[in-house]
N, C-alpha and C. Protein backbone atom coordinates (compact mmCIF):
# COMPACT_ATOMS: atom_id res chain seq x y z
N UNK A 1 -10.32 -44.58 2.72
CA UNK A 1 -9.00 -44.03 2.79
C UNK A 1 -8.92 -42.68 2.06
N UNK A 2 -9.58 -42.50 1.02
CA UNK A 2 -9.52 -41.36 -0.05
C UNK A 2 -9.92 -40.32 0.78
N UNK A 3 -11.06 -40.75 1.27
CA UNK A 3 -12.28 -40.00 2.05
C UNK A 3 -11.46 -39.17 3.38
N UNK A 4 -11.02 -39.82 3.68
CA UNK A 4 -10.07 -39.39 5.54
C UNK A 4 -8.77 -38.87 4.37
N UNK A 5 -8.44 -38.74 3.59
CA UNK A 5 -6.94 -37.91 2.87
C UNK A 5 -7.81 -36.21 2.53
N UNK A 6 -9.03 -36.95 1.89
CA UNK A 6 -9.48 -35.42 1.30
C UNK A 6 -9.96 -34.55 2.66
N UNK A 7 -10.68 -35.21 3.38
CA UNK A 7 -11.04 -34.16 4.62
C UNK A 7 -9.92 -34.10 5.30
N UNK A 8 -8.45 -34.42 5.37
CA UNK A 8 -7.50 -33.95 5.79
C UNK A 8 -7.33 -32.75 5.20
N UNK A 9 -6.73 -32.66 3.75
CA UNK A 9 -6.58 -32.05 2.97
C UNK A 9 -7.59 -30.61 2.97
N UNK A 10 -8.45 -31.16 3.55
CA UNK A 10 -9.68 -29.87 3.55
C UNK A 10 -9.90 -29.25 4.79
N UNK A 11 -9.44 -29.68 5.87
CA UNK A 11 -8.47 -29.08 6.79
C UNK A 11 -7.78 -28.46 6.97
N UNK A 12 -6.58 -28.60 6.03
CA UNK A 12 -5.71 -28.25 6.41
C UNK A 12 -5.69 -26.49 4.92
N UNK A 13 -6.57 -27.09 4.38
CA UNK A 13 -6.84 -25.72 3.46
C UNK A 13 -7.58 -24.27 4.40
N UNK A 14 -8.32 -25.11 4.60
CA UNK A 14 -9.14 -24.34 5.64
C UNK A 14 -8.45 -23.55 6.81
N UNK A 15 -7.20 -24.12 7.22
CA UNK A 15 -6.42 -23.51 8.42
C UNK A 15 -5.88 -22.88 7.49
N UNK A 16 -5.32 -22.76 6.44
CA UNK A 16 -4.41 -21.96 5.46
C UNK A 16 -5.29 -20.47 5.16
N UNK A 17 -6.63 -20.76 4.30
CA UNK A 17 -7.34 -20.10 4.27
C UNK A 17 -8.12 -19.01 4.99
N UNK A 18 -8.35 -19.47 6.38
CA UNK A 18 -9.18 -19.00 7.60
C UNK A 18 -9.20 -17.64 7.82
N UNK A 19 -9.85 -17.25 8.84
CA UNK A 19 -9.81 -16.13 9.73
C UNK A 19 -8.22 -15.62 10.01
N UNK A 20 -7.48 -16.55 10.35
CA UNK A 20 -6.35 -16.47 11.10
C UNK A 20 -5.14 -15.86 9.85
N UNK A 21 -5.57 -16.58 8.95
CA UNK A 21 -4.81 -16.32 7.52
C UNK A 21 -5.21 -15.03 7.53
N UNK A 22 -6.17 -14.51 7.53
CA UNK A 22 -6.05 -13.12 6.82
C UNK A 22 -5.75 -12.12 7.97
N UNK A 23 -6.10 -12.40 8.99
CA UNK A 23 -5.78 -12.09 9.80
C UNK A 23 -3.74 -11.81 10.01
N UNK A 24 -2.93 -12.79 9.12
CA UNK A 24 -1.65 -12.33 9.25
C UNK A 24 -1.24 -11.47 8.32
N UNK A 25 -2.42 -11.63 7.24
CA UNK A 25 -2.09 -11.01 5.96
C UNK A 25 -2.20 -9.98 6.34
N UNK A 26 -3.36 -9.27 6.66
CA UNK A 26 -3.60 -7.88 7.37
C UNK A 26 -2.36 -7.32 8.13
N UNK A 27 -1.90 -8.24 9.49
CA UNK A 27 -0.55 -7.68 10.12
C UNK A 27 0.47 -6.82 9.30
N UNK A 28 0.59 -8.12 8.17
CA UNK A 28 2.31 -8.23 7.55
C UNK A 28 1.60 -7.16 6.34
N UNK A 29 0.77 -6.59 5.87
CA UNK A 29 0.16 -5.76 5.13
C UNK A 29 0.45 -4.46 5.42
N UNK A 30 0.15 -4.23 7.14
CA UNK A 30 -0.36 -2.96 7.95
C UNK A 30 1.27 -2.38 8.11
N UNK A 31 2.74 -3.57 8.40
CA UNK A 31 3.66 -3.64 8.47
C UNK A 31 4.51 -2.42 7.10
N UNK A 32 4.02 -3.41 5.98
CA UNK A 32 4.33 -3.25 4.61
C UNK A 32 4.37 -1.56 4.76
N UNK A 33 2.86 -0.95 5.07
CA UNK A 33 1.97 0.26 5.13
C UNK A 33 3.40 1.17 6.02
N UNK A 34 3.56 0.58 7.42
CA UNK A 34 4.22 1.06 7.96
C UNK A 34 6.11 1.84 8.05
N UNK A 35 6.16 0.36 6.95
CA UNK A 35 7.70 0.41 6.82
C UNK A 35 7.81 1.69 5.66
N UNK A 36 6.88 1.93 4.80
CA UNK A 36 6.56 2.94 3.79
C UNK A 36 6.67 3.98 3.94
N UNK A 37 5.65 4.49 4.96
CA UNK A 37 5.59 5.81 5.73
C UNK A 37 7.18 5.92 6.39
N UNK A 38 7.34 5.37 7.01
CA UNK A 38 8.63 5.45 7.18
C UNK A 38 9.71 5.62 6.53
N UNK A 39 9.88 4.93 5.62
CA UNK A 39 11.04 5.05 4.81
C UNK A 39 11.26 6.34 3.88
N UNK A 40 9.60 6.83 3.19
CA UNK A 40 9.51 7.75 2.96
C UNK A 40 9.65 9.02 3.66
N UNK A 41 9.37 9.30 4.54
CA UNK A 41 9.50 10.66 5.65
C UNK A 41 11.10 10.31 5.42
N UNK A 42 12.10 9.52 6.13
CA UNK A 42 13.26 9.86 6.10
C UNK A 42 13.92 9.66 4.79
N UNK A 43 13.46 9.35 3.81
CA UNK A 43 14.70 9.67 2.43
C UNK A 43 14.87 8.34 2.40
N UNK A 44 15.01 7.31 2.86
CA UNK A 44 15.44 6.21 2.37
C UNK A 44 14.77 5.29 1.60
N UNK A 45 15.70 5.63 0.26
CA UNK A 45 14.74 4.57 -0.71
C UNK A 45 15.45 2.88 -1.40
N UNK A 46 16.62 2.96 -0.52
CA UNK A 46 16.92 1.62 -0.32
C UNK A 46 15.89 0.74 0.44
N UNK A 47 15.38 1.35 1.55
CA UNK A 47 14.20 0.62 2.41
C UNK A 47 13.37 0.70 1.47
N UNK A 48 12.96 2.03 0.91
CA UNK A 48 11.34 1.71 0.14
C UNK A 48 11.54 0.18 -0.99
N UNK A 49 12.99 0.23 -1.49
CA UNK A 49 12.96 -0.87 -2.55
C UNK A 49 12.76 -2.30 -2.24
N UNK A 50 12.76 -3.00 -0.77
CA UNK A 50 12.32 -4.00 -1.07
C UNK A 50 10.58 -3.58 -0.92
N UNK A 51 10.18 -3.05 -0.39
CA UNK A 51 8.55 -2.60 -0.70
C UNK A 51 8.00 -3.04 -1.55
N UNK A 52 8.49 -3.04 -2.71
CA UNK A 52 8.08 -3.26 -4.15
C UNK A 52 8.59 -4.48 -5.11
N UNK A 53 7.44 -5.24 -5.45
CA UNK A 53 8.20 -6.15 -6.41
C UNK A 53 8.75 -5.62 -7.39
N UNK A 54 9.77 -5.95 -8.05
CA UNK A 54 10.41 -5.48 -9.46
C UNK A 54 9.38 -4.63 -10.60
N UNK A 55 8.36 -6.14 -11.00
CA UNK A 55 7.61 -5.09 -12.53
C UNK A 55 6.43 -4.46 -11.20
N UNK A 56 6.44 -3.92 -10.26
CA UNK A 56 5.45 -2.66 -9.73
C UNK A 56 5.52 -1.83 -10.76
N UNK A 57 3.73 -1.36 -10.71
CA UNK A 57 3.16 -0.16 -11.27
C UNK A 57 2.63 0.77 -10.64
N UNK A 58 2.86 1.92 -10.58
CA UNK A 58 2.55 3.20 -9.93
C UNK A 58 1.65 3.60 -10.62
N UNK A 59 0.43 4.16 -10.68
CA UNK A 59 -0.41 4.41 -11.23
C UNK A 59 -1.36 6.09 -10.92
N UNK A 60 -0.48 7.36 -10.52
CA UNK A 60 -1.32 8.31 -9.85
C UNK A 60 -2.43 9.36 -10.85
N UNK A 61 -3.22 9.85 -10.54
CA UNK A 61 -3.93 10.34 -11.27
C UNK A 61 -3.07 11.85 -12.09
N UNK A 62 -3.39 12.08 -13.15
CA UNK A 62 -2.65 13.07 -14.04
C UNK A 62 -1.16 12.83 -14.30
N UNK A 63 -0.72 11.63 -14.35
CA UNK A 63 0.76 11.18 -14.15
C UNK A 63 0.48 10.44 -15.09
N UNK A 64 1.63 9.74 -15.76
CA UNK A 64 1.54 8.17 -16.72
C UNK A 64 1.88 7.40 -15.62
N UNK A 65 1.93 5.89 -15.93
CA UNK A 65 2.23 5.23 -15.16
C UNK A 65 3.43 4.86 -15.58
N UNK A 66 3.74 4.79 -13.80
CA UNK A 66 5.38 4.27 -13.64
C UNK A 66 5.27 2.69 -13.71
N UNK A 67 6.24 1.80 -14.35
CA UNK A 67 6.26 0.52 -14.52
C UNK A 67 7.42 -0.15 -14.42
N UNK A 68 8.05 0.21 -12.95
CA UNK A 68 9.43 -0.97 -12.83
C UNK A 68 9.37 -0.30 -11.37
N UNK A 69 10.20 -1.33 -10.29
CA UNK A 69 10.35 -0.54 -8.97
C UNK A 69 11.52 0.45 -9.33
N UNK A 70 12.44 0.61 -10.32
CA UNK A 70 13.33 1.74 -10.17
C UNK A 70 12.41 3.34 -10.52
N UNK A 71 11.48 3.15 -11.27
CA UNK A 71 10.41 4.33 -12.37
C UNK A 71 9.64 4.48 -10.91
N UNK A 72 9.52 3.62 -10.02
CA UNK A 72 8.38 4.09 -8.99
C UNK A 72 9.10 4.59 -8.12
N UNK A 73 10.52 4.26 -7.70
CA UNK A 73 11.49 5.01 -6.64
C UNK A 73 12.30 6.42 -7.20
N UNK A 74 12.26 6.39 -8.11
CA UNK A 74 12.84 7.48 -8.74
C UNK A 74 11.83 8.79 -8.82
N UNK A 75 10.08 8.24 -9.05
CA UNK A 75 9.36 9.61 -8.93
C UNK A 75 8.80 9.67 -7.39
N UNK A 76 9.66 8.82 -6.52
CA UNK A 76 9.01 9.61 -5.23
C UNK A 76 10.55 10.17 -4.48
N UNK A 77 11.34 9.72 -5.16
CA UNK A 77 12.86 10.32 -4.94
C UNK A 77 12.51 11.71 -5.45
N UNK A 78 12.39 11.66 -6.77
CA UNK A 78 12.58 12.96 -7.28
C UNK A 78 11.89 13.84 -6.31
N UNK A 79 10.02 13.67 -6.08
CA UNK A 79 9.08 14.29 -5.41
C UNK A 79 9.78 14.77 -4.19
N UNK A 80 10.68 14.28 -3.15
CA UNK A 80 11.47 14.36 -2.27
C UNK A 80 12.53 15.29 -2.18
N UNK A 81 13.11 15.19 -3.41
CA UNK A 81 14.27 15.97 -3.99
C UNK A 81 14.02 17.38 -4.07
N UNK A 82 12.84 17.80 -4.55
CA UNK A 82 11.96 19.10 -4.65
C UNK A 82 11.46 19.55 -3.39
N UNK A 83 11.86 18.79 -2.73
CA UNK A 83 11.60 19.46 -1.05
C UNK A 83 9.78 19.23 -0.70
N UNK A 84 9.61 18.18 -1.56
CA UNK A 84 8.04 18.11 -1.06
C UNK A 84 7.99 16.80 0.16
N UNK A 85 7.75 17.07 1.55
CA UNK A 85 7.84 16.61 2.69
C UNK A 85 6.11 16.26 3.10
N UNK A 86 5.43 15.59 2.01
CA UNK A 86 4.12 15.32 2.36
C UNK A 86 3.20 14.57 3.44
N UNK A 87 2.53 14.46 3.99
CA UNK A 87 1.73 14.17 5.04
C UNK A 87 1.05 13.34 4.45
N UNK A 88 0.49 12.02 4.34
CA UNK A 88 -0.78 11.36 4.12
C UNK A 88 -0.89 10.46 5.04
N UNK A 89 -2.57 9.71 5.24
CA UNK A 89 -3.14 9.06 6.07
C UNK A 89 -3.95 8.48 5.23
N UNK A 90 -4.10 6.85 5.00
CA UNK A 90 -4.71 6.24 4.42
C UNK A 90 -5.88 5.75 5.92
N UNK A 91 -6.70 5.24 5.20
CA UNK A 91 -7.96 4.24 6.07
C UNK A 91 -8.35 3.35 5.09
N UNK A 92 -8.41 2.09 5.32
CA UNK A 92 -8.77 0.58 4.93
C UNK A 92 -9.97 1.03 5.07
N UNK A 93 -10.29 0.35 3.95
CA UNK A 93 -11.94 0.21 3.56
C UNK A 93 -11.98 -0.96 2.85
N UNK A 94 -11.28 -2.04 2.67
CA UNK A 94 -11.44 -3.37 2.27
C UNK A 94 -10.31 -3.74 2.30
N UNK A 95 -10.70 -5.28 2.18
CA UNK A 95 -9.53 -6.18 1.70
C UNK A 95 -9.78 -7.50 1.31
N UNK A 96 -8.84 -7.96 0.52
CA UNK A 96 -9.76 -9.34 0.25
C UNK A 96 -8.33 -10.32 0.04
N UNK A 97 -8.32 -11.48 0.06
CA UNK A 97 -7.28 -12.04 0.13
C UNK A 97 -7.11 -13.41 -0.69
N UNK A 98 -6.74 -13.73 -1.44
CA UNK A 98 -6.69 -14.78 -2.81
C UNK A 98 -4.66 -15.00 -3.24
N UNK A 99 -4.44 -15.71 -2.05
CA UNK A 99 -3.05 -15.96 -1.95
C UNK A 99 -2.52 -16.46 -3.76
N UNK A 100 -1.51 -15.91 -3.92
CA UNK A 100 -0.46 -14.92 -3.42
C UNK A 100 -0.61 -13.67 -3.78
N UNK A 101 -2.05 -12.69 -3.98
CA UNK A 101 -2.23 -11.89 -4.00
C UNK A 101 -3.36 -11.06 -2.65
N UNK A 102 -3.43 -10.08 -2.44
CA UNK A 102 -3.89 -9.24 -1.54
C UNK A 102 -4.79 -7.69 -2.32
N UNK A 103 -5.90 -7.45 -1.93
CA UNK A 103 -6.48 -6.48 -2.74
C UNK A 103 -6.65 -5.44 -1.54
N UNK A 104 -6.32 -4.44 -1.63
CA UNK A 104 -6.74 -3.60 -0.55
C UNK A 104 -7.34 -2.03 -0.86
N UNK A 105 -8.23 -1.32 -0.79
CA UNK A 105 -9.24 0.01 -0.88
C UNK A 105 -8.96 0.54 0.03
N UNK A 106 -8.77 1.54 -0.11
CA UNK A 106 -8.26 2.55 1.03
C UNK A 106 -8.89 4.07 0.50
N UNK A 107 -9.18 4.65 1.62
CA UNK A 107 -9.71 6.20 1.14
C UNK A 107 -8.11 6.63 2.01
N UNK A 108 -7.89 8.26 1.18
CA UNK A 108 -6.43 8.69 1.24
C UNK A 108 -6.83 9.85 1.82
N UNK A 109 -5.82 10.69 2.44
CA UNK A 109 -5.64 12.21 2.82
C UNK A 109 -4.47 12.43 2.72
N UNK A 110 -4.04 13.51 2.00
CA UNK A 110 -2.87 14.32 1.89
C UNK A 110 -2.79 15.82 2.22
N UNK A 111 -1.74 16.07 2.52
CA UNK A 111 -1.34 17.47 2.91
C UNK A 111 0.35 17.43 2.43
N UNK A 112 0.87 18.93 1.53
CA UNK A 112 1.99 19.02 1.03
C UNK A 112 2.14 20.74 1.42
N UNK A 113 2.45 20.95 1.48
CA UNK A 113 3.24 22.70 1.74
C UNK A 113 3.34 22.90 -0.03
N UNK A 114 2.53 24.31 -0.46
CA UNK A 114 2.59 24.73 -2.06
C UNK A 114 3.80 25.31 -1.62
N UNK A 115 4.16 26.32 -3.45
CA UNK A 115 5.16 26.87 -3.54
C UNK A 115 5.30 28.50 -2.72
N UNK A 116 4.16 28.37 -1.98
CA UNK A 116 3.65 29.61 -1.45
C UNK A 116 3.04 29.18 0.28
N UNK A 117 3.58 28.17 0.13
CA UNK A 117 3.62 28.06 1.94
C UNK A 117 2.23 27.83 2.42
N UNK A 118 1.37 27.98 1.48
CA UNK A 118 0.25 27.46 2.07
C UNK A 118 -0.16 25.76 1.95
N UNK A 119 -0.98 25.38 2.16
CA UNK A 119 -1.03 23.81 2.94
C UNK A 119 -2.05 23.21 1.26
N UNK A 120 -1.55 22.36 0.59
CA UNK A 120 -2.23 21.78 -0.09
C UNK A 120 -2.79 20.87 0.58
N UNK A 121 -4.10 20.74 0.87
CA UNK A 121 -4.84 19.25 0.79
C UNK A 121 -5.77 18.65 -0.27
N UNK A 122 -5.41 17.43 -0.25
CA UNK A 122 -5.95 16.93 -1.68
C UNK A 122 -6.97 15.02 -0.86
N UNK A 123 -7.93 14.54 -1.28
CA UNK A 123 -7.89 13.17 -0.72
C UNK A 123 -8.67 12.52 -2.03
N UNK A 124 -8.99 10.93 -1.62
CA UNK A 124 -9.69 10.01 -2.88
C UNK A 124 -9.12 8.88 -2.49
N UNK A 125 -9.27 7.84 -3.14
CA UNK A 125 -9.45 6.32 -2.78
C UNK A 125 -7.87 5.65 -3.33
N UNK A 126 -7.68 4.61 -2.73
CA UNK A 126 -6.39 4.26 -3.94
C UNK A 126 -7.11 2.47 -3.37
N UNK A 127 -6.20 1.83 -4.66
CA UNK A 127 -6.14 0.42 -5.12
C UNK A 127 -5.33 -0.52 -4.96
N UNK A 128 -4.42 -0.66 -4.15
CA UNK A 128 -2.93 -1.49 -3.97
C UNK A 128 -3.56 -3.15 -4.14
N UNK A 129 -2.69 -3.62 -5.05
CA UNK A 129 -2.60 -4.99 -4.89
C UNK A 129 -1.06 -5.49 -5.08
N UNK A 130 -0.52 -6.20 -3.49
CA UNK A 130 -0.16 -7.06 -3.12
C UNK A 130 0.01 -8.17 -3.31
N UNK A 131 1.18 -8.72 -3.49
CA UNK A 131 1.74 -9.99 -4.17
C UNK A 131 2.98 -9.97 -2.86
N UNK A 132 2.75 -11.75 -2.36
CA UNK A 132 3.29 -12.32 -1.71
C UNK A 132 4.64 -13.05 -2.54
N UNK A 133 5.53 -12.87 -2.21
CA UNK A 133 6.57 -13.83 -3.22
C UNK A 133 7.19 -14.43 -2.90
N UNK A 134 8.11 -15.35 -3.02
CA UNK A 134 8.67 -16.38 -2.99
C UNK A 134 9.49 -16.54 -1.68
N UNK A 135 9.94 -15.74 -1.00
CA UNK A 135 10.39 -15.37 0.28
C UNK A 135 9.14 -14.84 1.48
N UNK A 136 7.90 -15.23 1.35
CA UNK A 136 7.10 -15.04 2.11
C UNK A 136 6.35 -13.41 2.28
N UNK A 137 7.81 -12.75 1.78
CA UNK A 137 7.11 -11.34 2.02
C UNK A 137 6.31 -10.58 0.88
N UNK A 138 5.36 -9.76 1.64
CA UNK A 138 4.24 -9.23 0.93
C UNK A 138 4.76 -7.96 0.44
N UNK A 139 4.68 -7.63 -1.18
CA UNK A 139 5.12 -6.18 -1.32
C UNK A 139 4.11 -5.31 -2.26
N UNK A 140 4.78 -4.37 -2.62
CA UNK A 140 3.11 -3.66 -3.97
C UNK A 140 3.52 -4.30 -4.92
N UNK A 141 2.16 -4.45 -5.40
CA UNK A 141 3.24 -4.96 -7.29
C UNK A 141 2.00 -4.02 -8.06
N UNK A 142 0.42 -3.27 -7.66
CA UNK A 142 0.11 -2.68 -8.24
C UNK A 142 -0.75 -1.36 -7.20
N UNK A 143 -0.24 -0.20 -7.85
CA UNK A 143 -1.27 1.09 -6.72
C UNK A 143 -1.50 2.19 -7.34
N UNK A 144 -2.80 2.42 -7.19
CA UNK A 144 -3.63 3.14 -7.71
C UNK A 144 -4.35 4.20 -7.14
N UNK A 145 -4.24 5.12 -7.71
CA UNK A 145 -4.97 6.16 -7.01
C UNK A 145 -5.87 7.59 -7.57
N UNK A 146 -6.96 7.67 -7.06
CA UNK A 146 -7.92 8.84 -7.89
C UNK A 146 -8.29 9.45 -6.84
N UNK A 147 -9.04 10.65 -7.50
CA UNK A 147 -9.83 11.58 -6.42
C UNK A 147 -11.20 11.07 -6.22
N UNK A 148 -12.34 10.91 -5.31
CA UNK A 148 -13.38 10.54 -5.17
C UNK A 148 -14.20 10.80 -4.49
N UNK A 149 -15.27 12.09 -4.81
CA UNK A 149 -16.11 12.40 -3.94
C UNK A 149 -16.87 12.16 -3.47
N UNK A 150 -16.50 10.47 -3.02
CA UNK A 150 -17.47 10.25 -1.36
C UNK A 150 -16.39 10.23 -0.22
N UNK A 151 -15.14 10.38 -0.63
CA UNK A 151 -14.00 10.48 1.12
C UNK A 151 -14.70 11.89 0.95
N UNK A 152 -15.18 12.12 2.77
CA UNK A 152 -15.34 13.35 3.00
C UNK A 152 -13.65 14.01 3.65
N UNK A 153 -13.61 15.76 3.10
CA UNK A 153 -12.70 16.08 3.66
C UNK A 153 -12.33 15.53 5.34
N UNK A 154 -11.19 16.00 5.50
CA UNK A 154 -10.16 15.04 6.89
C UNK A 154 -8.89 15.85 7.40
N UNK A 155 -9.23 16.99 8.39
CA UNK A 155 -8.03 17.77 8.87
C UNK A 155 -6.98 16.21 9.41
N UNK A 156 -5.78 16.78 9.00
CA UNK A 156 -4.96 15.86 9.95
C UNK A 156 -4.12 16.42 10.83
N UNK A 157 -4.72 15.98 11.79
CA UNK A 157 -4.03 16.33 13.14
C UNK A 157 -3.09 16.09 13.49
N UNK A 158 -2.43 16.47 14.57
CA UNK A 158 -0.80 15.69 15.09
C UNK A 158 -1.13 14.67 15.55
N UNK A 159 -2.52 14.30 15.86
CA UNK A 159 -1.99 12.47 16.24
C UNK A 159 -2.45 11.57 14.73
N UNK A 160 -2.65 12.17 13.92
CA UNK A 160 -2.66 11.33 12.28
C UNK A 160 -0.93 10.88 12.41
N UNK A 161 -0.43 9.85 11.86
CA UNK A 161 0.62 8.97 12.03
C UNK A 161 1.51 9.79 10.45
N UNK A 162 2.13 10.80 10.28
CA UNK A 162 2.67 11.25 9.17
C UNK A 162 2.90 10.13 8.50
């Protein structure tokens, strides 16, 4: 009897666990990714706020770190505010999945307009980890980001997804 409960049980971990599992995680991840870009290009940082669990940490290179979702909406508000209308394109380069967290590597590309109209591009790797919470949805709770010279430079084109 024990025997037929635990290989139930180990079943049914296994369907939890699987291919298929990460496989939604990835979706509702790529989603997360999506609703971001979005919300950011148009100004809205009511949308960006459920994005983020509460204690999120922002973490960018030459910055301190931001440590509450208001400290992380407020320096990409501000960044916004200054008329900086930036371009980036991330690419997945891992992921790993250990419910209710999500680890994801990404190499970055950016492009910003300087104070002189010419085109800053800058790229390097970032670190997001993802926390699933209590309402099912996946948000940042930590992201990280440096410069790293193995992303090779990356024009972005008009079909890169602003």
């Amino acid at each position: 009897m024990l025997a037929a409960l635990f290989a139930s049980l180990g079943l049914a971990l296994a369907t939890v666990n699987g291919p298929q599992a990460d496989e939604d995680v990835q979706k509702a991840l790529d989603q997360v990714a999506a609703d971001w870009r979005a919300a950011y290009q148009a100004g809205d940082f009511d949308a960006m706020s459920d994005l983020y669990e509460p204690d999120t940490w922002l973490m960018t290179r030459d910055r301190p770190a931001r440590k509450t979702r208001d400290a992380v909406l407020g320096y990409f508000e501000a960044s916004r505010a200054a008329g900086a209308k930036a371009r980036i394109v991330f690419e997945q380069e891992s992921l790993v999945v250990d419910h209710p967290y999500a680890f994801k590597t990404a190499h970055w590309w950016l492009e910003v307009p300087g104070a002189n109209g010419d085109m800053i591009k800058d790229r390097g790797r970032s670190f997001v980890i993802f926390k699933q919470g209590d309402d099912g949805q996946w948000r940042i709770w930590r992201d990280m980001d440096n410069h790293s010279p193995d992303v090779p430079p990356r024009d972005l084109s008009a079909t890169d997804t602003p």
